[in-house]
PDB file of N, CA and C in Angstrom:
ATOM      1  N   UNK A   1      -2.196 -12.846 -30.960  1.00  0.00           N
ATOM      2  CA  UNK A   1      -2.643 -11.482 -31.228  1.00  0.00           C
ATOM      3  C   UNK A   1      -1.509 -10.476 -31.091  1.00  0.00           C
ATOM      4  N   UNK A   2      -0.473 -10.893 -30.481  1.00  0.00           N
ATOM      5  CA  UNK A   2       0.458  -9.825 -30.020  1.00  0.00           C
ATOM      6  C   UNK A   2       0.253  -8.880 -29.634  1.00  0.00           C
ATOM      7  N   UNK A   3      -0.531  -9.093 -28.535  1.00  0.00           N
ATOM      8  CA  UNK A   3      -1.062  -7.439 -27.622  1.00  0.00           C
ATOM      9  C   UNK A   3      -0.758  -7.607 -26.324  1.00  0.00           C
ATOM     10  N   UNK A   4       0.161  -6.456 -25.957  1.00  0.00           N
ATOM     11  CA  UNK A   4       0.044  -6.305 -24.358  1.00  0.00           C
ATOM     12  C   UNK A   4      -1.402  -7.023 -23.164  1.00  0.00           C
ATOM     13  N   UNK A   5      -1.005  -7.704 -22.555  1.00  0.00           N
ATOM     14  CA  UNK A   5      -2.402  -8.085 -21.472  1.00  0.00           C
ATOM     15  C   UNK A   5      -2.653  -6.510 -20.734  1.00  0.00           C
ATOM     16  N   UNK A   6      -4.241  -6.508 -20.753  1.00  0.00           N
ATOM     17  CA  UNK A   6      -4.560  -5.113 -20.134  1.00  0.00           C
ATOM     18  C   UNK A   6      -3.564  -4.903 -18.962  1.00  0.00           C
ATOM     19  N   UNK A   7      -3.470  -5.469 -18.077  1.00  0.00           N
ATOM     20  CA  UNK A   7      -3.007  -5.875 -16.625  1.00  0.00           C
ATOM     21  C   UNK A   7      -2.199  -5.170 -16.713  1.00  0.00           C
ATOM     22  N   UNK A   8      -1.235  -5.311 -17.687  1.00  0.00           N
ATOM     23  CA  UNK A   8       0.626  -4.688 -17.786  1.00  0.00           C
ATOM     24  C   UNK A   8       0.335  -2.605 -17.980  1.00  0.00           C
ATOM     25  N   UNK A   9      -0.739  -2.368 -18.112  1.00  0.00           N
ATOM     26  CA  UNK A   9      -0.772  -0.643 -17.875  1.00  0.00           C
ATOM     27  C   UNK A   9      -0.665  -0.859 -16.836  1.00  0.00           C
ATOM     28  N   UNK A  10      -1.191  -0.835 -15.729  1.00  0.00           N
ATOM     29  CA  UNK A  10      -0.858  -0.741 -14.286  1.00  0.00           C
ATOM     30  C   UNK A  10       0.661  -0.986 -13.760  1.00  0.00           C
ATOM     31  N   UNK A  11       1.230  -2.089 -14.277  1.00  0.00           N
ATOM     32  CA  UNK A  11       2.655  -2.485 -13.680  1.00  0.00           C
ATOM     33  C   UNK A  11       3.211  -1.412 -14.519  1.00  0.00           C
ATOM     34  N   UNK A  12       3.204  -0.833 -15.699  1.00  0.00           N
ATOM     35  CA  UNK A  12       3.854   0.082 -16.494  1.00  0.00           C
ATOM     36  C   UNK A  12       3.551   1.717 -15.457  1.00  0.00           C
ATOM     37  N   UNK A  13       2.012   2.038 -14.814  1.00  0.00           N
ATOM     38  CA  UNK A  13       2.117   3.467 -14.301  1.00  0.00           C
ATOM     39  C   UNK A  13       2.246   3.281 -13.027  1.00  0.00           C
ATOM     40  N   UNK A  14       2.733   1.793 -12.222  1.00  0.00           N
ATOM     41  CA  UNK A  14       3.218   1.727 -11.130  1.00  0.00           C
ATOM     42  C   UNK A  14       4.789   2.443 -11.403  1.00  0.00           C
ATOM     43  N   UNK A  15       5.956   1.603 -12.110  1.00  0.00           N
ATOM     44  CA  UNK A  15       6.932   1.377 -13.029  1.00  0.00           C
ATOM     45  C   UNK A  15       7.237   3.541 -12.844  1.00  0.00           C
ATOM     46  N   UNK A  16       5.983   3.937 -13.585  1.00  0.00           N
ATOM     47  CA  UNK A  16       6.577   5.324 -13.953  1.00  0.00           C
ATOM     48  C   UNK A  16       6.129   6.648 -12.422  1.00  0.00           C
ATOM     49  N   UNK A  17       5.234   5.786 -11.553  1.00  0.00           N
ATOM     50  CA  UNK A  17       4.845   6.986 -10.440  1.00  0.00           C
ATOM     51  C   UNK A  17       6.286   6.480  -9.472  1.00  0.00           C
ATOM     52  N   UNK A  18       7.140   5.223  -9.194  1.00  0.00           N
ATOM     53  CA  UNK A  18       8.278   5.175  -8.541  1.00  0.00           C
ATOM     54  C   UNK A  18       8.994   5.888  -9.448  1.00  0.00           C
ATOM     55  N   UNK A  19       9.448   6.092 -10.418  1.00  0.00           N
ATOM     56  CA  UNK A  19      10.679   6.858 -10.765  1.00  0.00           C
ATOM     57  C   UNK A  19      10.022   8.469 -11.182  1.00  0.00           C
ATOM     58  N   UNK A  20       9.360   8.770 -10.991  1.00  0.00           N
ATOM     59  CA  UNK A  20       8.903  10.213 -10.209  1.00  0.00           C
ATOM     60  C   UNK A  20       8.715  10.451  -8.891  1.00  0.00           C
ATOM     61  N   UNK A  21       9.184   9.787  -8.061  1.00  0.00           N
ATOM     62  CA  UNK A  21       9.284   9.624  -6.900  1.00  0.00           C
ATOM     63  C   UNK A  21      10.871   9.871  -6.872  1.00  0.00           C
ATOM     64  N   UNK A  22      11.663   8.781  -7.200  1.00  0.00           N
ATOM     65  CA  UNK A  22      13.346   8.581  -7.542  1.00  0.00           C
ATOM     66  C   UNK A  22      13.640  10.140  -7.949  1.00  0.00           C
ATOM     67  N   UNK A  23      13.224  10.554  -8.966  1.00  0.00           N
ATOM     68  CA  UNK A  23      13.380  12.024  -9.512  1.00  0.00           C
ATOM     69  C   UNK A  23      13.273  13.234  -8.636  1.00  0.00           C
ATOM     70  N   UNK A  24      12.334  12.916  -7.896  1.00  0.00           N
ATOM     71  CA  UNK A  24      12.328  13.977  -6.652  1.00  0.00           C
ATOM     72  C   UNK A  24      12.953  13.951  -5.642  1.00  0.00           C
ATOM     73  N   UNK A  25      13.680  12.987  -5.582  1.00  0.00           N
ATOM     74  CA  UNK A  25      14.705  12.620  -4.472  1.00  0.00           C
ATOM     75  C   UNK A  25      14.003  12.125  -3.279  1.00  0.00           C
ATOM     76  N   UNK A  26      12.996  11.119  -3.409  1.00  0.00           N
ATOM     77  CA  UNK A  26      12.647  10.005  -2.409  1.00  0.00           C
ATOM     78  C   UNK A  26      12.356   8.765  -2.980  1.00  0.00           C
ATOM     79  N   UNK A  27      11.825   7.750  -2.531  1.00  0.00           N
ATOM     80  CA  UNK A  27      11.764   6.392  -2.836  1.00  0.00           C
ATOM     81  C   UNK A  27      10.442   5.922  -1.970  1.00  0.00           C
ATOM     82  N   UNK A  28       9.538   5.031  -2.169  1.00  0.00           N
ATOM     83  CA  UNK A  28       8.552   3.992  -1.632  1.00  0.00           C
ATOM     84  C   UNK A  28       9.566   3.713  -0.383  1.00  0.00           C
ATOM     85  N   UNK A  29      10.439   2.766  -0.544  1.00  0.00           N
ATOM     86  CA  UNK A  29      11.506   2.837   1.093  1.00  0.00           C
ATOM     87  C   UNK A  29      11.394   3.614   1.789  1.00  0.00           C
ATOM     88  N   UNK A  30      11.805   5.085   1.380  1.00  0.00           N
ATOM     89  CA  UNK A  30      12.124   5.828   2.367  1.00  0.00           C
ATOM     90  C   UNK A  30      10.506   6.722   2.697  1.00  0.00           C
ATOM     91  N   UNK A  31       9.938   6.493   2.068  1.00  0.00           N
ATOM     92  CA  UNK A  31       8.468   6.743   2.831  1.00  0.00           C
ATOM     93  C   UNK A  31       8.080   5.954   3.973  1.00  0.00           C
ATOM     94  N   UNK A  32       8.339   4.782   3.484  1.00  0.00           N
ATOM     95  CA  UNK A  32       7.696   3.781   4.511  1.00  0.00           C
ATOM     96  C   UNK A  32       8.003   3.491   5.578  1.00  0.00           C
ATOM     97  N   UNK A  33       9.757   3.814   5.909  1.00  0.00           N
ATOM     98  CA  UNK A  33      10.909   4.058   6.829  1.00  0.00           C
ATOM     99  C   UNK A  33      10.340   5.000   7.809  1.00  0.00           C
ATOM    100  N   UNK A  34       9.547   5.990   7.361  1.00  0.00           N
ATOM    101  CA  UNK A  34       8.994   7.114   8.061  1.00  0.00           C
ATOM    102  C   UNK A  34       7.234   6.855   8.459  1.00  0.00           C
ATOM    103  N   UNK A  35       6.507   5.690   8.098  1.00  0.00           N
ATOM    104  CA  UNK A  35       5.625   5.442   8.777  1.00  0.00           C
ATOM    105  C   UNK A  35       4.663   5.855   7.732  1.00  0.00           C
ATOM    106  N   UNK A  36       4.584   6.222   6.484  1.00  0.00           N
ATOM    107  CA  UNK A  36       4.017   6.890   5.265  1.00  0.00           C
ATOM    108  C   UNK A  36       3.738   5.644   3.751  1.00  0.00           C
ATOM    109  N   UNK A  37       2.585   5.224   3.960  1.00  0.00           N
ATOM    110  CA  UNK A  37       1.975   4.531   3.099  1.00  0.00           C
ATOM    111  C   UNK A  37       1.424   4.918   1.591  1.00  0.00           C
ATOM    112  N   UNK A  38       1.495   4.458   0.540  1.00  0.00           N
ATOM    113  CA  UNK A  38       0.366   4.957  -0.235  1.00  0.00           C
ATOM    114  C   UNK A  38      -0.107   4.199  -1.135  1.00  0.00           C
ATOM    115  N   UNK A  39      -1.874   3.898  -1.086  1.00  0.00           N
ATOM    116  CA  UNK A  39      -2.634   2.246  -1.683  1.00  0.00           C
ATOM    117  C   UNK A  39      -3.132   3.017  -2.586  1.00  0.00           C
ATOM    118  N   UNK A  40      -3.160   2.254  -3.339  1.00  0.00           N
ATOM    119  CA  UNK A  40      -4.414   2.770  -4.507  1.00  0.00           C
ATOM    120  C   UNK A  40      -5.766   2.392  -4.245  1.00  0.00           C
ATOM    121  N   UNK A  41      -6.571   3.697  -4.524  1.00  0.00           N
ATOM    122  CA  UNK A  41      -7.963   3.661  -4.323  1.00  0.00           C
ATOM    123  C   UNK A  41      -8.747   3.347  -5.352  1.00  0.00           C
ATOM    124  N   UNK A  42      -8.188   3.842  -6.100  1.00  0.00           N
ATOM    125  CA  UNK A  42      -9.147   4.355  -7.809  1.00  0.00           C
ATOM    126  C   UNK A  42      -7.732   4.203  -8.837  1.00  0.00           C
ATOM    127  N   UNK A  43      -8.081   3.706 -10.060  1.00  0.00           N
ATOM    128  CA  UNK A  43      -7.585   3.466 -11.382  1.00  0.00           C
ATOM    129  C   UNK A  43      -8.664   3.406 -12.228  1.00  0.00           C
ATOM    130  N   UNK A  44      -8.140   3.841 -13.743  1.00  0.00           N
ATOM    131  CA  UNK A  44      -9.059   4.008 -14.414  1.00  0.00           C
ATOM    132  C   UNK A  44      -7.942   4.364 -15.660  1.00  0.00           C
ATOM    133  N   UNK A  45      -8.126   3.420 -16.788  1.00  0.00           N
ATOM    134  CA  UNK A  45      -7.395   3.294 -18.160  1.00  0.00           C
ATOM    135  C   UNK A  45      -8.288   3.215 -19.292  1.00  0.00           C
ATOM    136  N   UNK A  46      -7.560   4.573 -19.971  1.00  0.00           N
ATOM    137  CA  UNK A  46      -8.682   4.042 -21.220  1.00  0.00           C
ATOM    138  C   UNK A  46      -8.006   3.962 -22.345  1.00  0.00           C
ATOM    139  N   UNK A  47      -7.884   2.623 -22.543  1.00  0.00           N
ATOM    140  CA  UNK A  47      -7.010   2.085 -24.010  1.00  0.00           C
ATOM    141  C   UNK A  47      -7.827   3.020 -25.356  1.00  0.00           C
ATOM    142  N   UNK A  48      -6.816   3.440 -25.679  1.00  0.00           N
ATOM    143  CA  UNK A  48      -6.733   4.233 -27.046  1.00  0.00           C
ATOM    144  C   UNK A  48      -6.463   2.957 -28.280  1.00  0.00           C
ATOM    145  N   UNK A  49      -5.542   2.809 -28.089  1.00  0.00           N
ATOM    146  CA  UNK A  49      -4.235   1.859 -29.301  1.00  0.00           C
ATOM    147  C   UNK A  49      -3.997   0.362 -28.807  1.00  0.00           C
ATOM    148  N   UNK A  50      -3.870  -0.876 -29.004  1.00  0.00           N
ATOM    149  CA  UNK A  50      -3.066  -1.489 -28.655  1.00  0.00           C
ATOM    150  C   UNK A  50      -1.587  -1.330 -28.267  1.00  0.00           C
ATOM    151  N   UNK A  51      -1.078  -1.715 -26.974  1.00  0.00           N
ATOM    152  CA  UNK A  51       0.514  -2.146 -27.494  1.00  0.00           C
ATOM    153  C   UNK A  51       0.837  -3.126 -27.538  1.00  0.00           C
ATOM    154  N   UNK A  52       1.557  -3.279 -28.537  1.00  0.00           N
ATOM    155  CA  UNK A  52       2.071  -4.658 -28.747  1.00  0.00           C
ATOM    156  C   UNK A  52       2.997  -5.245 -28.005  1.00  0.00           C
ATOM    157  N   UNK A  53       3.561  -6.820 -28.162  1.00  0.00           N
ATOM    158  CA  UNK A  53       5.288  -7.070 -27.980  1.00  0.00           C
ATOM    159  C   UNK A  53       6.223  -6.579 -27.790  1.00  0.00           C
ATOM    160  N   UNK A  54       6.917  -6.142 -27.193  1.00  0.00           N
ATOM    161  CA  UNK A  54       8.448  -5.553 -27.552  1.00  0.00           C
ATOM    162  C   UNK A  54       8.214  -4.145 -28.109  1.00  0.00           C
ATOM    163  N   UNK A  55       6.850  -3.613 -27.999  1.00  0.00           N
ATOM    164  CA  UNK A  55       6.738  -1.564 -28.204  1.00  0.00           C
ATOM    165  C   UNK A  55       7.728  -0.753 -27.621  1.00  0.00           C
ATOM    166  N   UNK A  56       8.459  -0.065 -28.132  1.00  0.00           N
ATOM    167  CA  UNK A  56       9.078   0.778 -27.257  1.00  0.00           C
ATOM    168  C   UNK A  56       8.058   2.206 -26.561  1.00  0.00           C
ATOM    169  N   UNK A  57       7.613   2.161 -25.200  1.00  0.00           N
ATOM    170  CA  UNK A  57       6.610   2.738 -25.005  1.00  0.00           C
ATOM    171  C   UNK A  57       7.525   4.021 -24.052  1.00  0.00           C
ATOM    172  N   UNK A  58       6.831   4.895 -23.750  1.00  0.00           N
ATOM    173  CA  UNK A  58       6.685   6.157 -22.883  1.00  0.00           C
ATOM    174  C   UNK A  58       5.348   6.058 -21.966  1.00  0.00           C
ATOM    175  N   UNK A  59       5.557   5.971 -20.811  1.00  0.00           N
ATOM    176  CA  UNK A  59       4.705   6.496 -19.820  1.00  0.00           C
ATOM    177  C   UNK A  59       5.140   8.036 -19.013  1.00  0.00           C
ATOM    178  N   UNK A  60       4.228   9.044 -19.564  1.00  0.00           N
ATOM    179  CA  UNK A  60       4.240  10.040 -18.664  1.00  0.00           C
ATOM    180  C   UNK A  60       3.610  10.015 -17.756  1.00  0.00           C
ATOM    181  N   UNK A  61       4.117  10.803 -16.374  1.00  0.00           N
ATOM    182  CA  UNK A  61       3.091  10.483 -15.304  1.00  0.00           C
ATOM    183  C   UNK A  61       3.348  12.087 -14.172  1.00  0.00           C
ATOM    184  N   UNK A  62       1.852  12.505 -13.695  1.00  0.00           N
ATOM    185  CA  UNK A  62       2.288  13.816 -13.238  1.00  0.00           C
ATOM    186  C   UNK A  62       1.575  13.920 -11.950  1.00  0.00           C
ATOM    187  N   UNK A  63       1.716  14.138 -10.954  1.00  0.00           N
ATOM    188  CA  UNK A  63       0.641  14.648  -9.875  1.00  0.00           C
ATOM    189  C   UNK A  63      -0.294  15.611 -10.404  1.00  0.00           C
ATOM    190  N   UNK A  64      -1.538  15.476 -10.494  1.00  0.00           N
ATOM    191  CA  UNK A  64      -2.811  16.052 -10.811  1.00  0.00           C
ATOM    192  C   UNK A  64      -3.475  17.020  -9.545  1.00  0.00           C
ATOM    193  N   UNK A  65      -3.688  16.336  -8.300  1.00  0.00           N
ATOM    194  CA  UNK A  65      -3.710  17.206  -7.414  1.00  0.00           C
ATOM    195  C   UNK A  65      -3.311  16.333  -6.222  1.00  0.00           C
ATOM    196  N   UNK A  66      -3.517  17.167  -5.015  1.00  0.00           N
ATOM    197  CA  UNK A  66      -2.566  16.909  -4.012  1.00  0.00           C
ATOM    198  C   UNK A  66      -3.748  17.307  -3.054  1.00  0.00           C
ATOM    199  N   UNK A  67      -4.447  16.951  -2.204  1.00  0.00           N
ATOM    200  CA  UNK A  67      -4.618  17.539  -0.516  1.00  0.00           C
ATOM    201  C   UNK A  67      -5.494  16.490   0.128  1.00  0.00           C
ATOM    202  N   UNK A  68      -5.354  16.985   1.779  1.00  0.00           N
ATOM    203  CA  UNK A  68      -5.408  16.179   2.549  1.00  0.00           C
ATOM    204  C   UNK A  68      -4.335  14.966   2.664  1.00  0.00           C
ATOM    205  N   UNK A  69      -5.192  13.669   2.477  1.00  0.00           N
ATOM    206  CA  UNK A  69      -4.245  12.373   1.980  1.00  0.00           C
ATOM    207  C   UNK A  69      -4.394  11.298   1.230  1.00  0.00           C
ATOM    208  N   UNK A  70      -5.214  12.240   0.049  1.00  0.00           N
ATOM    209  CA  UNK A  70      -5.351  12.158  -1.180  1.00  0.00           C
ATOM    210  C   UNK A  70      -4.684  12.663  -2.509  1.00  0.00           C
ATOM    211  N   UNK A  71      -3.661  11.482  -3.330  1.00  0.00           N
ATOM    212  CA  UNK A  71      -2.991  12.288  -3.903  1.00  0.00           C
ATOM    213  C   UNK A  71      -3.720  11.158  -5.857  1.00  0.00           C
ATOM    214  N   UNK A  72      -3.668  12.336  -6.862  1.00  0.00           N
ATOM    215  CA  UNK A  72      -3.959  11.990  -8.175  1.00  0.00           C
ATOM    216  C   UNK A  72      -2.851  12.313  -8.687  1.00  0.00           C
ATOM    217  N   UNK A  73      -2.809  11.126  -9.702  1.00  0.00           N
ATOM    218  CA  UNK A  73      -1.705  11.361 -10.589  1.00  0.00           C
ATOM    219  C   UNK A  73      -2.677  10.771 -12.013  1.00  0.00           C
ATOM    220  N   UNK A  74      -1.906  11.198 -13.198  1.00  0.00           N
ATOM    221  CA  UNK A  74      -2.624  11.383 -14.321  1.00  0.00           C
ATOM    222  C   UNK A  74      -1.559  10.813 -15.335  1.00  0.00           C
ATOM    223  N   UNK A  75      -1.661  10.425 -16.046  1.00  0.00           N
ATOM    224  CA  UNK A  75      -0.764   9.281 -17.024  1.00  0.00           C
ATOM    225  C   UNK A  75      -1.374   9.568 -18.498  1.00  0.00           C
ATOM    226  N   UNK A  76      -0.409   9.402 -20.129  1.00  0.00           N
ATOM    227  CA  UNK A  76      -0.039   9.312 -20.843  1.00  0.00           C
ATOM    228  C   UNK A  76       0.674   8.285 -21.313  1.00  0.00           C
ATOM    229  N   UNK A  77       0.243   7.231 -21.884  1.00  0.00           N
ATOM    230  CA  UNK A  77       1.109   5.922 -21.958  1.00  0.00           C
ATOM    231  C   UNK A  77       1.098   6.331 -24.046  1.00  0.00           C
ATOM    232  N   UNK A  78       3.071   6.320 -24.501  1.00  0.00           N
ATOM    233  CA  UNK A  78       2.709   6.358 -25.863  1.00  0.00           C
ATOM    234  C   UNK A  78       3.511   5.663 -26.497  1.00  0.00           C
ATOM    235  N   UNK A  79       3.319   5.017 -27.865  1.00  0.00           N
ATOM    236  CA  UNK A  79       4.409   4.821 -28.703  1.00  0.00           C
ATOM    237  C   UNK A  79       4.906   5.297 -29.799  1.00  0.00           C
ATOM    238  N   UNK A  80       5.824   6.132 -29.743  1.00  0.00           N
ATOM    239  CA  UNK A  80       6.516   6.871 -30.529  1.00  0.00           C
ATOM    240  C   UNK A  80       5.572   8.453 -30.168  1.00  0.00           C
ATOM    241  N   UNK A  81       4.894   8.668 -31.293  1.00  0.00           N
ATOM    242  CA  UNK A  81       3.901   9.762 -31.309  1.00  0.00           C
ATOM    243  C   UNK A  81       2.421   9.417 -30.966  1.00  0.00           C
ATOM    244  N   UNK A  82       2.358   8.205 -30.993  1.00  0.00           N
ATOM    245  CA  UNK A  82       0.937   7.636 -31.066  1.00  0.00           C
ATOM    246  C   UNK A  82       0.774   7.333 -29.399  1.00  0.00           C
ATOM    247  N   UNK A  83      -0.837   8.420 -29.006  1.00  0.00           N
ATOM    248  CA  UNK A  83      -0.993   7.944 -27.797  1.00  0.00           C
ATOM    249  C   UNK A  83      -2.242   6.456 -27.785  1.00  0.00           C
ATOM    250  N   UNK A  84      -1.506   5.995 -26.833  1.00  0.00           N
ATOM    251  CA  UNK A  84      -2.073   4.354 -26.671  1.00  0.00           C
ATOM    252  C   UNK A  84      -2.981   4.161 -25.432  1.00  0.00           C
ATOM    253  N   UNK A  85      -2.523   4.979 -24.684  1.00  0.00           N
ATOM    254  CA  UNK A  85      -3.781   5.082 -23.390  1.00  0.00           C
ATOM    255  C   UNK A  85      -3.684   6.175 -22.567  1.00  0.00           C
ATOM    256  N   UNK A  86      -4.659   6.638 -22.165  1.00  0.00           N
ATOM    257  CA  UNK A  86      -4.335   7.704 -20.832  1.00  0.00           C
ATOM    258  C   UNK A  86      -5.482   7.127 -19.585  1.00  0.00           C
ATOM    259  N   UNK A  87      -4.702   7.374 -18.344  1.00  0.00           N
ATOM    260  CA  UNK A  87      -5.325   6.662 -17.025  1.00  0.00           C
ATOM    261  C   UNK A  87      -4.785   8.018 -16.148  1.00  0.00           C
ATOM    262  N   UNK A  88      -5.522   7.789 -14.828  1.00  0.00           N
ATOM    263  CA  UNK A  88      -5.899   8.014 -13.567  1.00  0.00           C
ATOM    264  C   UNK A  88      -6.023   7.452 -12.690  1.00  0.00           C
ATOM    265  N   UNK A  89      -5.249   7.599 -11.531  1.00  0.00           N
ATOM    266  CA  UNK A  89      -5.383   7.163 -10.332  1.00  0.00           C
ATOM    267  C   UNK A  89      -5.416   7.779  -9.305  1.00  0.00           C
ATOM    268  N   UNK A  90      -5.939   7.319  -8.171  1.00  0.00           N
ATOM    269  CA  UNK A  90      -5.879   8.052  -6.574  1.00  0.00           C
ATOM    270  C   UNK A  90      -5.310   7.556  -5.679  1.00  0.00           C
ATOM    271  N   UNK A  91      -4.410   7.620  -4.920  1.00  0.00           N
ATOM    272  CA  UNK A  91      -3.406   6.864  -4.456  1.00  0.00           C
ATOM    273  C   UNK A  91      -4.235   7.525  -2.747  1.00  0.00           C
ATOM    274  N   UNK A  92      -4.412   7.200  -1.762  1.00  0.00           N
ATOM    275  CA  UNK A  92      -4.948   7.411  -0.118  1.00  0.00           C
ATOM    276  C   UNK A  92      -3.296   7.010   0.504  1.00  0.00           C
ATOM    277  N   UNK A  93      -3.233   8.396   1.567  1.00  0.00           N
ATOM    278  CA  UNK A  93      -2.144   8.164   2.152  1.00  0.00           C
ATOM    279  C   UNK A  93      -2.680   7.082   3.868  1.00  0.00           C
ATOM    280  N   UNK A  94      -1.936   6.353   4.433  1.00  0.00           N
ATOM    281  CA  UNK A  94      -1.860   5.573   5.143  1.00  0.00           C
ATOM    282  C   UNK A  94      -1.420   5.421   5.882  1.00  0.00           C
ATOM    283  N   UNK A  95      -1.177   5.050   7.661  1.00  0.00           N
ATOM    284  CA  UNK A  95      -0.321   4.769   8.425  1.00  0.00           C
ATOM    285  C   UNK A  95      -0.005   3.151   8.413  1.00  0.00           C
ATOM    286  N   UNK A  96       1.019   2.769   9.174  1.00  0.00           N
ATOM    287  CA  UNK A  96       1.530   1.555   8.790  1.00  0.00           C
ATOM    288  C   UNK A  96       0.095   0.771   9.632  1.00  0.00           C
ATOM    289  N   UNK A  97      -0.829   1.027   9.945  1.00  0.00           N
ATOM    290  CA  UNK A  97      -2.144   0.082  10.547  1.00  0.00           C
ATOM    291  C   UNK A  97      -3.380  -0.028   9.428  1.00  0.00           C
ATOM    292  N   UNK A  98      -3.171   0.888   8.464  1.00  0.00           N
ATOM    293  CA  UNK A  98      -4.011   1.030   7.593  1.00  0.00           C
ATOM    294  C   UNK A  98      -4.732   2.252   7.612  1.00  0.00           C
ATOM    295  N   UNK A  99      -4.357   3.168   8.587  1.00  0.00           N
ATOM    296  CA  UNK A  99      -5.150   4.173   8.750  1.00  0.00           C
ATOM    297  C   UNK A  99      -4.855   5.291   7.956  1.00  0.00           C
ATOM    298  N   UNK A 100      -6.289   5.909   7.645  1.00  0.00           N
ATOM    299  CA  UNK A 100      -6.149   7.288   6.724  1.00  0.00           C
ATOM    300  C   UNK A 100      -5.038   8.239   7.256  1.00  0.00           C
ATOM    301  N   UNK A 101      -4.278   8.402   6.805  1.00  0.00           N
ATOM    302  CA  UNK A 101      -3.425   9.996   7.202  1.00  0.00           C
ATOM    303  C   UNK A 101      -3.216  10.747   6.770  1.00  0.00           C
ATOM    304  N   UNK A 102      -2.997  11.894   7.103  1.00  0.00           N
ATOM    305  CA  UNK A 102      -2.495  13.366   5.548  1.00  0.00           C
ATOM    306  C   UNK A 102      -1.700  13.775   5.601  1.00  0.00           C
ATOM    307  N   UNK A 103      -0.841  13.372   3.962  1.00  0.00           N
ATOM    308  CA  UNK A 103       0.344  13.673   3.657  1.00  0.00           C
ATOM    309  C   UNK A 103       1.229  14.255   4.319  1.00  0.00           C
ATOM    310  N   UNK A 104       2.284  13.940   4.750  1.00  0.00           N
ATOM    311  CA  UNK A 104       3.228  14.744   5.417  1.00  0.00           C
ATOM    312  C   UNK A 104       3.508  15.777   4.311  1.00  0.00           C
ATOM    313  N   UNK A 105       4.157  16.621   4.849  1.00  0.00           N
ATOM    314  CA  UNK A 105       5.051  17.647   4.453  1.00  0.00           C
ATOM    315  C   UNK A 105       6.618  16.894   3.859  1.00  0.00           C
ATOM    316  N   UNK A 106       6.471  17.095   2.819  1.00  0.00           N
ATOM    317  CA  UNK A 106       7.750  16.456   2.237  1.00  0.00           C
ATOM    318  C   UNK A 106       7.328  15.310   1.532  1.00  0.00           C
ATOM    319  N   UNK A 107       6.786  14.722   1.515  1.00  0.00           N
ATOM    320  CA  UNK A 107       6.446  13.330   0.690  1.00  0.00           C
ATOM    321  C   UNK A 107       6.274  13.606  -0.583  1.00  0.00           C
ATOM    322  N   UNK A 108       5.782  14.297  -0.805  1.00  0.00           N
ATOM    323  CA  UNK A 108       5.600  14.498  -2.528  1.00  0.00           C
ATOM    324  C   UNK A 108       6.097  15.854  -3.283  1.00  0.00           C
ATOM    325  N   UNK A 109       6.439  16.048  -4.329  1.00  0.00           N
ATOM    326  CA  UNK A 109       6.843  17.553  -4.848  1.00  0.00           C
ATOM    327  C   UNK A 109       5.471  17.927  -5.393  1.00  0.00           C
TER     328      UNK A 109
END
């Protein structure tokens, strides 16, 4: 069929929420260095398009909202001009035991 496995959106808006992280000048490391977790709660993709094989794709990806220690980010997955999916997720902030915590100050832009 030559279609992306559903599965690979997720590794693709994992892929694009670390290098908006990188961009802001932190890293998953250096969160975690500091005792600052973050799991996913909620995902939610809704295929528009196939992608195929070897697509040259774009994932945009933006913080949607922010509080407590609950953070959304909101995604645009495209190829070329053609959008192919848009998703949502909720990422719960965490201490290294599993416990709920709220966002430090500084963790996110």
């Amino acid at each position: 069929m030559n279609v992306a496995h559903h599965s690979s959106y997720a590794v693709w808006m994992e892929i694009a929420r670390t290098d908006m992280l990188r961009r802001d000048g932190t890293s998953y490391a250096k969160l975690e260095e500091q005792g600052t977790y973050f799991v996913v709660a909620r995902m939610s993709i809704r295929y528009r398009k196939p992608a195929k094989y070897d697509d040259d794709l774009t994932v945009r990806c933006w913080i949607d909202t922010c509080s407590g220690a609950k953070l959304d980010h909101a995604y645009e997955i495209k190829r070329g001009n053609d959008l192919i999916a848009t998703a949502e997720t909720t990422l719960v902030c965490v201490n290294k035991n599993g416990n709920i915590q709220p966002i430090p100050g500084g963790a996110v832009n």
